[in-house]
PDB file of N, CA and C in Angstrom:
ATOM      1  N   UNK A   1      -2.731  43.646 144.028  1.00  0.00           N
ATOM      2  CA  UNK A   1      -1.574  43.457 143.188  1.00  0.00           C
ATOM      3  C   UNK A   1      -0.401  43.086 144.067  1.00  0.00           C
ATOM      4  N   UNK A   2       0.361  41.937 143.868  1.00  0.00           N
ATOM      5  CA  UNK A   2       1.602  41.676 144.536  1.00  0.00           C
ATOM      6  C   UNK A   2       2.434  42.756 144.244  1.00  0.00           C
ATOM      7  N   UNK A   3       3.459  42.219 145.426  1.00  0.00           N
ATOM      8  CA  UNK A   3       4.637  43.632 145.617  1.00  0.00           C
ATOM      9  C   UNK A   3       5.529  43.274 144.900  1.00  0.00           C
ATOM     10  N   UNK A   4       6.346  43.700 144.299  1.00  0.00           N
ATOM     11  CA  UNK A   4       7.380  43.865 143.061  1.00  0.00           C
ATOM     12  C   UNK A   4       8.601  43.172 143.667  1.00  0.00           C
ATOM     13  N   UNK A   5       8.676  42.549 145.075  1.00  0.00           N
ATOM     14  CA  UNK A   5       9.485  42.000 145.795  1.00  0.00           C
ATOM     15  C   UNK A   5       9.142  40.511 145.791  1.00  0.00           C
ATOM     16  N   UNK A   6       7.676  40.168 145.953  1.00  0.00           N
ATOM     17  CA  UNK A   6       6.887  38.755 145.649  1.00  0.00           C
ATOM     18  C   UNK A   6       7.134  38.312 144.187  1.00  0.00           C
ATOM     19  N   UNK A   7       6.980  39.693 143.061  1.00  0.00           N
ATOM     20  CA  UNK A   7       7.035  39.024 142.048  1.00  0.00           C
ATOM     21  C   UNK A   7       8.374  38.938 141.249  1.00  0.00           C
ATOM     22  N   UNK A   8       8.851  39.150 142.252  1.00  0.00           N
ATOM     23  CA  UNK A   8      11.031  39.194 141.439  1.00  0.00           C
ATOM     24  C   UNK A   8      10.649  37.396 142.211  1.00  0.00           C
ATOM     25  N   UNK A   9      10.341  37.122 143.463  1.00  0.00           N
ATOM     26  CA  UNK A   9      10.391  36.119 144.032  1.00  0.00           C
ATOM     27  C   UNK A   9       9.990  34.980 142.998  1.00  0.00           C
ATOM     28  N   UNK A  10       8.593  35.146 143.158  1.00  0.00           N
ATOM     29  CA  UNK A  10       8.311  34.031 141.808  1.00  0.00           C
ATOM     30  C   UNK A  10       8.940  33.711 140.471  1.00  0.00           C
ATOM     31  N   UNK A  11       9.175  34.763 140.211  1.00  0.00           N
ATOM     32  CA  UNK A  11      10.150  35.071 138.762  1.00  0.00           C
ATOM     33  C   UNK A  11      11.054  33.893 138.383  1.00  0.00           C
ATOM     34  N   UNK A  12      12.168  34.324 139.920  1.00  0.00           N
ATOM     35  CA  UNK A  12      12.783  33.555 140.116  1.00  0.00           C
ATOM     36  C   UNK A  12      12.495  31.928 140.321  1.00  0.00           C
ATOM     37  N   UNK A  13      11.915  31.495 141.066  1.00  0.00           N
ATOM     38  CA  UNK A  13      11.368  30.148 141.588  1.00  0.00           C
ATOM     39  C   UNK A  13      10.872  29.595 140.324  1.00  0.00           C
ATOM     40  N   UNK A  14      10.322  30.359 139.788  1.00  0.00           N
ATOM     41  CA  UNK A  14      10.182  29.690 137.832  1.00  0.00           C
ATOM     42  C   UNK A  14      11.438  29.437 137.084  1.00  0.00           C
ATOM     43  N   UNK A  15      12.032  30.258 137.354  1.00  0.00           N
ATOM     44  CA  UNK A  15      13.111  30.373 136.597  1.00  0.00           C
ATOM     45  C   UNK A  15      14.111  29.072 136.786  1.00  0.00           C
ATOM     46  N   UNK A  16      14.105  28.994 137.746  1.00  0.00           N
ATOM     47  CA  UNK A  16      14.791  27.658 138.809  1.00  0.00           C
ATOM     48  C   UNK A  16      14.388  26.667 138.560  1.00  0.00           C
ATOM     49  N   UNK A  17      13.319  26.668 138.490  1.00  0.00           N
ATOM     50  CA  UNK A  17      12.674  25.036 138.106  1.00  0.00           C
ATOM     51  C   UNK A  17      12.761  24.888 136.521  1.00  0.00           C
ATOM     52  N   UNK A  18      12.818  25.924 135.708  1.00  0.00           N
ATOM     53  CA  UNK A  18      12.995  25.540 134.356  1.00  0.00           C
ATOM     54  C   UNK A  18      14.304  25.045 133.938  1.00  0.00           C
ATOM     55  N   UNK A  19      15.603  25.795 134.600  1.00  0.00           N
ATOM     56  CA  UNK A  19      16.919  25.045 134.703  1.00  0.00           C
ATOM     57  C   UNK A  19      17.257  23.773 135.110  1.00  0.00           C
ATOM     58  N   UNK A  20      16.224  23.463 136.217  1.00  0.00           N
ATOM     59  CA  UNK A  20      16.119  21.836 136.731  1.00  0.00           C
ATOM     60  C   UNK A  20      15.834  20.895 135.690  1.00  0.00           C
ATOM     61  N   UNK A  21      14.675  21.637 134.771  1.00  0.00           N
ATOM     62  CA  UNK A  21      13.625  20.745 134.288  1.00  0.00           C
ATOM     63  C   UNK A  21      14.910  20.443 132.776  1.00  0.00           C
ATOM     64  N   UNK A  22      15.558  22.026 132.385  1.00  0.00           N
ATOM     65  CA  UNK A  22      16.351  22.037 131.769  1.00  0.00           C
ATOM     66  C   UNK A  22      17.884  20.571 131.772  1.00  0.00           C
ATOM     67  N   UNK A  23      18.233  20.751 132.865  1.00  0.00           N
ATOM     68  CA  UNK A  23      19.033  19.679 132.892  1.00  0.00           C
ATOM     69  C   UNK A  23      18.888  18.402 133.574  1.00  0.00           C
ATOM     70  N   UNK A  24      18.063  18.220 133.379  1.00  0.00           N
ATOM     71  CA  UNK A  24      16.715  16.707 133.384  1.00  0.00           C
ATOM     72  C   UNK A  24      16.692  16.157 132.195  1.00  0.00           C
ATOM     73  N   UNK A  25      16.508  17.072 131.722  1.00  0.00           N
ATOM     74  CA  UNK A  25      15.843  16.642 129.444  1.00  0.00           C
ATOM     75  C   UNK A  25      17.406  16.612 129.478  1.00  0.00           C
ATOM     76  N   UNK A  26      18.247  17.301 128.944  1.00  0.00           N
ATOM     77  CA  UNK A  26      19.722  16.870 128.858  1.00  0.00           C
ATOM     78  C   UNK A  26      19.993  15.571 128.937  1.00  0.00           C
ATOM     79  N   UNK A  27      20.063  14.895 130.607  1.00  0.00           N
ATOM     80  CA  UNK A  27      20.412  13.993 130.722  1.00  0.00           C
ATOM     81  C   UNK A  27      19.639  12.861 129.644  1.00  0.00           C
ATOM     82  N   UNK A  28      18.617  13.233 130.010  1.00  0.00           N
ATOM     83  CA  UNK A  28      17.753  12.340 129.324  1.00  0.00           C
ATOM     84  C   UNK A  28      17.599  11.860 127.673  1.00  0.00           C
ATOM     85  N   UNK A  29      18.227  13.267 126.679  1.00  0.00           N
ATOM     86  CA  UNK A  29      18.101  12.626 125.561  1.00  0.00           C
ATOM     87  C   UNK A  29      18.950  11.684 124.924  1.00  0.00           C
ATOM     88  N   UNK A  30      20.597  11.087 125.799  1.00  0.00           N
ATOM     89  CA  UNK A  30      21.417  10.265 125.289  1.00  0.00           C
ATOM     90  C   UNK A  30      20.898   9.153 125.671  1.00  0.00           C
ATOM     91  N   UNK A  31      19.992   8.649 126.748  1.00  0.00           N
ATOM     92  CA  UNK A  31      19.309   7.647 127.249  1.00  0.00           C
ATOM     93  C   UNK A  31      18.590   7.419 125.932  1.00  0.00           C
ATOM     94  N   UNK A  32      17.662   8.019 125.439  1.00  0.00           N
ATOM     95  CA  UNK A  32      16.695   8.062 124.977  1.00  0.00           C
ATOM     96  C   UNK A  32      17.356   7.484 123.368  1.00  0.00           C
ATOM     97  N   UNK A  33      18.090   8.545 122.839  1.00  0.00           N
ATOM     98  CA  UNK A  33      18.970   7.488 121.641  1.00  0.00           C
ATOM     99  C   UNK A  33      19.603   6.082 121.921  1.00  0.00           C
ATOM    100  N   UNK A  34      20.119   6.001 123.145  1.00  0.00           N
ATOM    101  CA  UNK A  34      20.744   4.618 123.588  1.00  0.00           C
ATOM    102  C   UNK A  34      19.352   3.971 123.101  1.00  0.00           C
ATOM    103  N   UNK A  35      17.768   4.004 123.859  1.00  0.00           N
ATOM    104  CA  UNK A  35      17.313   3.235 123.961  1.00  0.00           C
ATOM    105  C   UNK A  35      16.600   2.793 122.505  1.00  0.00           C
ATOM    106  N   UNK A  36      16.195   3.868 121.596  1.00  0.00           N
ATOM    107  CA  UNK A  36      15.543   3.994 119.908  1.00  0.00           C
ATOM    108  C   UNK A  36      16.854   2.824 119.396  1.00  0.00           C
ATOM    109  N   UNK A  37      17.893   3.213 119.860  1.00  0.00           N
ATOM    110  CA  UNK A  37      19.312   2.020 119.070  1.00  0.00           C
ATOM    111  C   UNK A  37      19.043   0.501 119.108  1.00  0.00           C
ATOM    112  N   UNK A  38      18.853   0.397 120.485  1.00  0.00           N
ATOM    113  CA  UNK A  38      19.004  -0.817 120.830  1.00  0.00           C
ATOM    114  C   UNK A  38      17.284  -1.365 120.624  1.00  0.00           C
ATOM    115  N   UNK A  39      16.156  -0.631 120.070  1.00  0.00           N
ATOM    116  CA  UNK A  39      14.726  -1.409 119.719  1.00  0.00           C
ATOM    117  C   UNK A  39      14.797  -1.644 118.266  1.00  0.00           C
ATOM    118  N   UNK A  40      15.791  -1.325 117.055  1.00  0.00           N
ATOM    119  CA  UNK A  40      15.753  -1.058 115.690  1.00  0.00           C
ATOM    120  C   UNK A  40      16.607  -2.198 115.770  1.00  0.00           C
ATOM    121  N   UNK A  41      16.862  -3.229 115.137  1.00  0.00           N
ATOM    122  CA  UNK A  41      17.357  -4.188 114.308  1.00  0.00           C
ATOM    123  C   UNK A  41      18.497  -3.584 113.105  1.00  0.00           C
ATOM    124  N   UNK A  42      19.286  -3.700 113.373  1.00  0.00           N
ATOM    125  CA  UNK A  42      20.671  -3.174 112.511  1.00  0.00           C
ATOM    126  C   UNK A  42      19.900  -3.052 110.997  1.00  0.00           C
ATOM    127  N   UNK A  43      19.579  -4.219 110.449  1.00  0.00           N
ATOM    128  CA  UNK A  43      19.249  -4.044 109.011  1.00  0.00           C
ATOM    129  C   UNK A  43      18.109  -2.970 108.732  1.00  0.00           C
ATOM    130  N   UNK A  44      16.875  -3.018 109.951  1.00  0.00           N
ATOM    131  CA  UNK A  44      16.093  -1.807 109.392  1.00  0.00           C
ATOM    132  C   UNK A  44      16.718  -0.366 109.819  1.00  0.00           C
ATOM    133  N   UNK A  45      17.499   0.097 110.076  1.00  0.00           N
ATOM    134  CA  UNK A  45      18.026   1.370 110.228  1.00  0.00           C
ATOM    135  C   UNK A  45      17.882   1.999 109.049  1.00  0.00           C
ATOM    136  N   UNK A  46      18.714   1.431 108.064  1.00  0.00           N
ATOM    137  CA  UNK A  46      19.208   2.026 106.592  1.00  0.00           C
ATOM    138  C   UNK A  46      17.705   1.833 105.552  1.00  0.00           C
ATOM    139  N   UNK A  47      16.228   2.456 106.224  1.00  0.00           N
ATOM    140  CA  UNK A  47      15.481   2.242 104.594  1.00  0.00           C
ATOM    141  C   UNK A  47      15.693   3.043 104.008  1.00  0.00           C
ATOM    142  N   UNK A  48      15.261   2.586 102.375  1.00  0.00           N
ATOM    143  CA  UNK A  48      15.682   2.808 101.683  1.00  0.00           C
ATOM    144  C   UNK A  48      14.686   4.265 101.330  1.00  0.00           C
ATOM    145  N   UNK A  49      14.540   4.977 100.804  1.00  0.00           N
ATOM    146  CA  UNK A  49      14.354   6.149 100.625  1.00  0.00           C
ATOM    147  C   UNK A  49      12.617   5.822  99.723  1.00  0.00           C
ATOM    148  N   UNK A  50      12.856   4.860  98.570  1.00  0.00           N
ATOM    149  CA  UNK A  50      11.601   4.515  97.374  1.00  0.00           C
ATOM    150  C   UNK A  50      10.534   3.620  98.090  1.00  0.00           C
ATOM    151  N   UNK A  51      11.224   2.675  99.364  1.00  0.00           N
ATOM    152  CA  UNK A  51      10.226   1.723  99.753  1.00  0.00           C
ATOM    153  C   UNK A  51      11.003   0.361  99.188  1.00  0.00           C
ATOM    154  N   UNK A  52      10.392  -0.818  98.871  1.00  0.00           N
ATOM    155  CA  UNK A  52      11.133  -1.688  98.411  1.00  0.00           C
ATOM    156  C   UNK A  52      10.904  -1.877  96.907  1.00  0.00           C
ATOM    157  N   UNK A  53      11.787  -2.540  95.925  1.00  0.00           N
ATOM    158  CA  UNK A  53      11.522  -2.963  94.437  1.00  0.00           C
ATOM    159  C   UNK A  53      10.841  -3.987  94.246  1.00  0.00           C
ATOM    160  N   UNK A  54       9.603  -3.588  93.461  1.00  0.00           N
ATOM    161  CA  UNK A  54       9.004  -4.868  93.149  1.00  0.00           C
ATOM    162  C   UNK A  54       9.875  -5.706  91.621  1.00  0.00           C
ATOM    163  N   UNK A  55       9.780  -7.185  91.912  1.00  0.00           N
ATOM    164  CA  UNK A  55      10.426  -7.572  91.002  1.00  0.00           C
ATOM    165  C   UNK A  55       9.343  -8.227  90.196  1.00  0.00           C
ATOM    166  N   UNK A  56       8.698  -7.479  89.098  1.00  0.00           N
ATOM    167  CA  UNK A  56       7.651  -8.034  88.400  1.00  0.00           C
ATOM    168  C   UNK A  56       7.895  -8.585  86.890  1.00  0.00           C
ATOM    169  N   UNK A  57       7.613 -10.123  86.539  1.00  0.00           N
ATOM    170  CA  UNK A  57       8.089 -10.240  85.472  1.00  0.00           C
ATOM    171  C   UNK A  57       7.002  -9.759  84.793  1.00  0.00           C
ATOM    172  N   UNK A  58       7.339  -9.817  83.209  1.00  0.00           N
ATOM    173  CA  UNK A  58       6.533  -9.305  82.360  1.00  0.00           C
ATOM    174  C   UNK A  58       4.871  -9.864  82.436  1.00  0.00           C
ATOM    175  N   UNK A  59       5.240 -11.221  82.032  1.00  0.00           N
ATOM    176  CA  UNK A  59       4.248 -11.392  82.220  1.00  0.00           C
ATOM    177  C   UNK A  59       2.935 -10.943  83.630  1.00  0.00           C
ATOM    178  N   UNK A  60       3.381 -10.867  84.523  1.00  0.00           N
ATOM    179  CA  UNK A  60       2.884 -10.377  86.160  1.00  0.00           C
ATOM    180  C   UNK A  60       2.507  -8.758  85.877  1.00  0.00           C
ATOM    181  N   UNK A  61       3.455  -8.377  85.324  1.00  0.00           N
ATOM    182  CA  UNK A  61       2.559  -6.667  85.143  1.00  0.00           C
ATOM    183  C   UNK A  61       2.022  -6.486  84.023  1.00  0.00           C
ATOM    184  N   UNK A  62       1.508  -7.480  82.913  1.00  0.00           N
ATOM    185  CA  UNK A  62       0.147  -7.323  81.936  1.00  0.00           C
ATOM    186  C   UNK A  62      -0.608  -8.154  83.071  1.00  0.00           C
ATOM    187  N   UNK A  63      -0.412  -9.029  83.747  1.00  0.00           N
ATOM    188  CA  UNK A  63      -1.844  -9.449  84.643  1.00  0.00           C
ATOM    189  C   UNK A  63      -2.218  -8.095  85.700  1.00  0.00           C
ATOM    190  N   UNK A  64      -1.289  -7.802  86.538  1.00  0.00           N
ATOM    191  CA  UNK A  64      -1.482  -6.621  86.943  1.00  0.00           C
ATOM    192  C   UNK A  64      -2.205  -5.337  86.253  1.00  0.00           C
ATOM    193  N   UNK A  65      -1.783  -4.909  85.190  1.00  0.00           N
ATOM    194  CA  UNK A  65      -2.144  -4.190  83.844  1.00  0.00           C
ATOM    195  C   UNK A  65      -3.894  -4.146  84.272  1.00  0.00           C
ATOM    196  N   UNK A  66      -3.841  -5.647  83.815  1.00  0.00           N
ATOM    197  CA  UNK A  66      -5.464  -5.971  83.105  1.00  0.00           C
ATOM    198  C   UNK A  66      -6.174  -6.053  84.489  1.00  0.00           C
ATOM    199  N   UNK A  67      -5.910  -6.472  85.422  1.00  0.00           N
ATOM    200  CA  UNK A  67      -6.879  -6.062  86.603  1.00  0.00           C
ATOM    201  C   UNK A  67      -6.778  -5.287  87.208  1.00  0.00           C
ATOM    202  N   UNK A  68      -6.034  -4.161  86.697  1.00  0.00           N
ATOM    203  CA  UNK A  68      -6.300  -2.674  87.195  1.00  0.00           C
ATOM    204  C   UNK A  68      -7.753  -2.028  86.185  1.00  0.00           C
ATOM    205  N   UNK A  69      -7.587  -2.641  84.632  1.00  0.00           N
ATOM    206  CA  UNK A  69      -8.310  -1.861  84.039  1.00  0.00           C
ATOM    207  C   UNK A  69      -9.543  -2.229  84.276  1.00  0.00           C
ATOM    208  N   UNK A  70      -9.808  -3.739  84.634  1.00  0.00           N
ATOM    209  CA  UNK A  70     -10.824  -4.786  85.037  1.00  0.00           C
ATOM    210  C   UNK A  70     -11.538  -4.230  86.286  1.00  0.00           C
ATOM    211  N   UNK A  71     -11.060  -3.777  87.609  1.00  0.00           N
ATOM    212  CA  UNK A  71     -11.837  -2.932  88.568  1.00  0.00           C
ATOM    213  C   UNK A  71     -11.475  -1.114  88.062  1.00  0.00           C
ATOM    214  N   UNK A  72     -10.978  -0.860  87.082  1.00  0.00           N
ATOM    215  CA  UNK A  72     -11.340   0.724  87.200  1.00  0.00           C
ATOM    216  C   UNK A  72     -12.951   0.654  85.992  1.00  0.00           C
ATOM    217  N   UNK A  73     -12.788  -0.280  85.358  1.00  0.00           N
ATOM    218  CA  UNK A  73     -13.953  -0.017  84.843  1.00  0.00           C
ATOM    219  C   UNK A  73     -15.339  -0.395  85.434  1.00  0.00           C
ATOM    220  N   UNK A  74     -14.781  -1.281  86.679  1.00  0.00           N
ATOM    221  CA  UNK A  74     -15.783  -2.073  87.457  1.00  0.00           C
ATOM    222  C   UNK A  74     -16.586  -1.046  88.455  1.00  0.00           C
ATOM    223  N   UNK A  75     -15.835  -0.010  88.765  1.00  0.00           N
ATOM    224  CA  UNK A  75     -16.021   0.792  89.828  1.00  0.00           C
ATOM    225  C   UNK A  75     -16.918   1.349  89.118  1.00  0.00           C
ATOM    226  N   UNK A  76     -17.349   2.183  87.983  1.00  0.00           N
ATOM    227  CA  UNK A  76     -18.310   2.793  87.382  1.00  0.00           C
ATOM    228  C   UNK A  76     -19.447   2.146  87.095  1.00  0.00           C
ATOM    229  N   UNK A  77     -19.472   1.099  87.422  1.00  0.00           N
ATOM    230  CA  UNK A  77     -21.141  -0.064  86.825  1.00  0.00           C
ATOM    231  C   UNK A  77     -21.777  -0.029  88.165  1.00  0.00           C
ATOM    232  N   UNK A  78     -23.203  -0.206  87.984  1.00  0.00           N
ATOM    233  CA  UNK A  78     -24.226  -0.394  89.021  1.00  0.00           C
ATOM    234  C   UNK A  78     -24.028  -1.976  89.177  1.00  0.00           C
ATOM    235  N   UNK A  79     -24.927  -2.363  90.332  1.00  0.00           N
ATOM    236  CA  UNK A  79     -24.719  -3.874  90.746  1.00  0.00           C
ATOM    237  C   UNK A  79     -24.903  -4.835  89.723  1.00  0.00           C
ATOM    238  N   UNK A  80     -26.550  -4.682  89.152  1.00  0.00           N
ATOM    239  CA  UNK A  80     -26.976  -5.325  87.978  1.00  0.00           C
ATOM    240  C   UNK A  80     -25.649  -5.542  87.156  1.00  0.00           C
ATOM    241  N   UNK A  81     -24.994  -4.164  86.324  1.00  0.00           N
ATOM    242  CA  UNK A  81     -23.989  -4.815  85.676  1.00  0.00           C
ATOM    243  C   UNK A  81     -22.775  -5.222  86.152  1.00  0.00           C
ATOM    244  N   UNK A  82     -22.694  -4.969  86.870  1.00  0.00           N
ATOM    245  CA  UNK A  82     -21.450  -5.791  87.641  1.00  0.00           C
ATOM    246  C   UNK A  82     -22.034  -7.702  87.821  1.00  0.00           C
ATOM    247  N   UNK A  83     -22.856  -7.439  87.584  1.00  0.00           N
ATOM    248  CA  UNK A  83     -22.765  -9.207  87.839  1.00  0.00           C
ATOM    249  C   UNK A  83     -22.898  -9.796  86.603  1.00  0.00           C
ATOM    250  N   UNK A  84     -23.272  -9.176  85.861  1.00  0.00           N
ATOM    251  CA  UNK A  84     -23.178  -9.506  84.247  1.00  0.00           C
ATOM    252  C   UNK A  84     -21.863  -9.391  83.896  1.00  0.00           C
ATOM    253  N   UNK A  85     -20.791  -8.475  84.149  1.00  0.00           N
ATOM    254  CA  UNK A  85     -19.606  -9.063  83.780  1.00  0.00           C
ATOM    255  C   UNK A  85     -18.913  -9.640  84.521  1.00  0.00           C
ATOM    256  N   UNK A  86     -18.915 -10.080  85.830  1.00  0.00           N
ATOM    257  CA  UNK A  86     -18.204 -11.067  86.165  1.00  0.00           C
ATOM    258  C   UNK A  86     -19.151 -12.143  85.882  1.00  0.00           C
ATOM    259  N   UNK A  87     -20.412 -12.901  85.214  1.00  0.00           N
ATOM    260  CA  UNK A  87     -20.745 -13.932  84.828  1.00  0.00           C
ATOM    261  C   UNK A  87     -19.798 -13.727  83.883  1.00  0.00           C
ATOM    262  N   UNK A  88     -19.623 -13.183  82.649  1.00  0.00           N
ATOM    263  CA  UNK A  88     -18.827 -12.762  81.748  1.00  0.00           C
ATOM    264  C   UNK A  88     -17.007 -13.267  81.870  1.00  0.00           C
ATOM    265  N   UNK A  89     -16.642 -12.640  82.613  1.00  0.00           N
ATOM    266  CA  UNK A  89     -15.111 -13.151  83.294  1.00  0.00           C
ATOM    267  C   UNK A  89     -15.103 -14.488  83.499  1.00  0.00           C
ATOM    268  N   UNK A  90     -16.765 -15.197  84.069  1.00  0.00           N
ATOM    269  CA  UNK A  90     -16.287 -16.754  84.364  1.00  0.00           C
ATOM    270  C   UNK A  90     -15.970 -17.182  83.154  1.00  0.00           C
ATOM    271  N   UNK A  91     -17.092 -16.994  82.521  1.00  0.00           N
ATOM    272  CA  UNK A  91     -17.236 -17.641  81.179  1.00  0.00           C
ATOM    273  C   UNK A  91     -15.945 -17.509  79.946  1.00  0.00           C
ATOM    274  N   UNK A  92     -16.130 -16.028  79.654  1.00  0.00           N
ATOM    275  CA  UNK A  92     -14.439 -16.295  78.666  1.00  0.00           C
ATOM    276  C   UNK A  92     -13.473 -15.280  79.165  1.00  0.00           C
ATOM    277  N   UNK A  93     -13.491 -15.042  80.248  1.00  0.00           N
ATOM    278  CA  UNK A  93     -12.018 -14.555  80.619  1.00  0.00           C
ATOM    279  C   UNK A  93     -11.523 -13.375  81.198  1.00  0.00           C
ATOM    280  N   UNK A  94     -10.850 -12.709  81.408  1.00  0.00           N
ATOM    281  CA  UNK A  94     -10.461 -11.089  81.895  1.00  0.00           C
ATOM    282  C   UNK A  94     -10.435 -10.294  81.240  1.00  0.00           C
ATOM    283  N   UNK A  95     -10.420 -10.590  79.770  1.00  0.00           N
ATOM    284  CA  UNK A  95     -10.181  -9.625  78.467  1.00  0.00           C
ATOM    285  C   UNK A  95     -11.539  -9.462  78.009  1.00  0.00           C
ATOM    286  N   UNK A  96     -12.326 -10.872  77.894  1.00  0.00           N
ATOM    287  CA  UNK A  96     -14.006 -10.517  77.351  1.00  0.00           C
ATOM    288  C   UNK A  96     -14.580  -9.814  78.220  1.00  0.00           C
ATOM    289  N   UNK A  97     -14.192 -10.048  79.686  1.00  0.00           N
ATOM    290  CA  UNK A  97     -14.877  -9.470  81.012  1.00  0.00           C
ATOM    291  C   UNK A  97     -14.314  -7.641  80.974  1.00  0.00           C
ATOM    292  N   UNK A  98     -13.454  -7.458  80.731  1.00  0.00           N
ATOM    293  CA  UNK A  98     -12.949  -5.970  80.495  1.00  0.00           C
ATOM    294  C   UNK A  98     -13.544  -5.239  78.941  1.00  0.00           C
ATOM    295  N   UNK A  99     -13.693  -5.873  77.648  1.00  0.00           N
ATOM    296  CA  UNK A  99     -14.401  -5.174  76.628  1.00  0.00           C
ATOM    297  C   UNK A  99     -16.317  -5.003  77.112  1.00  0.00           C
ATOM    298  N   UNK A 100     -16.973  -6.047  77.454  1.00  0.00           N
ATOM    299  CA  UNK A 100     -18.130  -6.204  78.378  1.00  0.00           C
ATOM    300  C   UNK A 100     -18.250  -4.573  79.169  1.00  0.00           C
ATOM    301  N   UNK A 101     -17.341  -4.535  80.302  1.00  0.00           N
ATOM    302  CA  UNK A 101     -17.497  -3.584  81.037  1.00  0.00           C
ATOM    303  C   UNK A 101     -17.066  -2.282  80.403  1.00  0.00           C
ATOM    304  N   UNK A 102     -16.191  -2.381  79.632  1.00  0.00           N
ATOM    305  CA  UNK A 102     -15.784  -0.782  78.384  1.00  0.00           C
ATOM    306  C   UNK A 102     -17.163  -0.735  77.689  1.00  0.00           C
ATOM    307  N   UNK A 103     -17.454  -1.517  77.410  1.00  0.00           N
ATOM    308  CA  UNK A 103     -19.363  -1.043  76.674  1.00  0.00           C
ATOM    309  C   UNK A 103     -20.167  -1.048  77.554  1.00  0.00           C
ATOM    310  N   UNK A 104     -20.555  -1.190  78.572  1.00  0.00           N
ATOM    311  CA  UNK A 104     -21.469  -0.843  79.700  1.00  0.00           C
ATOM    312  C   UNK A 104     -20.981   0.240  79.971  1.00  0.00           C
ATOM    313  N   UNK A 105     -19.940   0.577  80.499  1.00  0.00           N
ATOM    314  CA  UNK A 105     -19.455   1.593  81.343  1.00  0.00           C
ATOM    315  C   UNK A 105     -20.137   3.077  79.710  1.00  0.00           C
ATOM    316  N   UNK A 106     -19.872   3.222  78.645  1.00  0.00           N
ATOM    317  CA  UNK A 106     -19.594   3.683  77.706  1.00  0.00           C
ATOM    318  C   UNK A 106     -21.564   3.819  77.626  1.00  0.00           C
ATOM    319  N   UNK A 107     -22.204   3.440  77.795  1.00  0.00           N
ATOM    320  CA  UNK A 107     -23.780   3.124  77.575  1.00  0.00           C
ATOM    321  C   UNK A 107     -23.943   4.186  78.722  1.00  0.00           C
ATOM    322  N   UNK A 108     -23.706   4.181  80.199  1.00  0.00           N
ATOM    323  CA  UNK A 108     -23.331   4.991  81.743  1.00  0.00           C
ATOM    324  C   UNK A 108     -23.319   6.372  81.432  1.00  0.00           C
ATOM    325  N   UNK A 109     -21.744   6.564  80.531  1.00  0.00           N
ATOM    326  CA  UNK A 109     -21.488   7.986  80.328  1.00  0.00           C
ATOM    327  C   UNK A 109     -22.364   8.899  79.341  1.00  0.00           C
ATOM    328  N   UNK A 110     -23.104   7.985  78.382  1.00  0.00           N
ATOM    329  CA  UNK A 110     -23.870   8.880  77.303  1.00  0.00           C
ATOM    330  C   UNK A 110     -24.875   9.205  78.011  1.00  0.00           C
ATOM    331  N   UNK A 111     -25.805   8.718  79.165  1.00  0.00           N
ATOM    332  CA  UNK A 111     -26.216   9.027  79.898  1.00  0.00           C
ATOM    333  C   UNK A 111     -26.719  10.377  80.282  1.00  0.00           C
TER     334      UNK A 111
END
């Protein structure tokens, strides 16, 4: 066991270097904001809190709308029917191709 004279010694010598290390980081964190300042581009500083606004006209969010409902119903079909309604979609459209997959999908769940 060290002598109580060695270990006031070390104590210290830790202690010392943590004050060093202490006013090291100091200096260092106004550098460190200087430097985050000057890599950010003035305009991206200020985002906005939501992300950005989508500007969707009407018409754009019933297309949106319908090919959300078009792969949520798509996700529930096996391959086979999945290619039966997108033959379906070529043929008459996103709306025949979405009632198509609401009755397949609906055949799935009784299952």
């Amino acid at each position: 066991m060290p002598k109580s004279s060695s270990l006031k010694k070390h104590v210290q010598a830790v202690g010392a270097t943590l004050r060093r290390l202490e006013g090291q980081l100091r200096g260092l964190v106004p550098l460190l904001a200087l430097a985050t300042r000057a890599s950010v581009p003035p305009a991206k500083t200020k985002a906005s809190p939501l992300g950005r606004k989508l500007k969707l006209s009407p018409e754009r969010r019933r297309a949106l709308k319908l090919q959300g409902s078009y792969l949520g119903y798509m996700r529930h079909l096996k391959p086979g029917q999945k290619a039966k309604v997108r033959a379906a979609k070529a043929k008459s459209g996103m709306r025949g191709a979405i009632a198509m997959a609401r009755r397949l999908a609906k055949r799935l769940a009784k299952r």
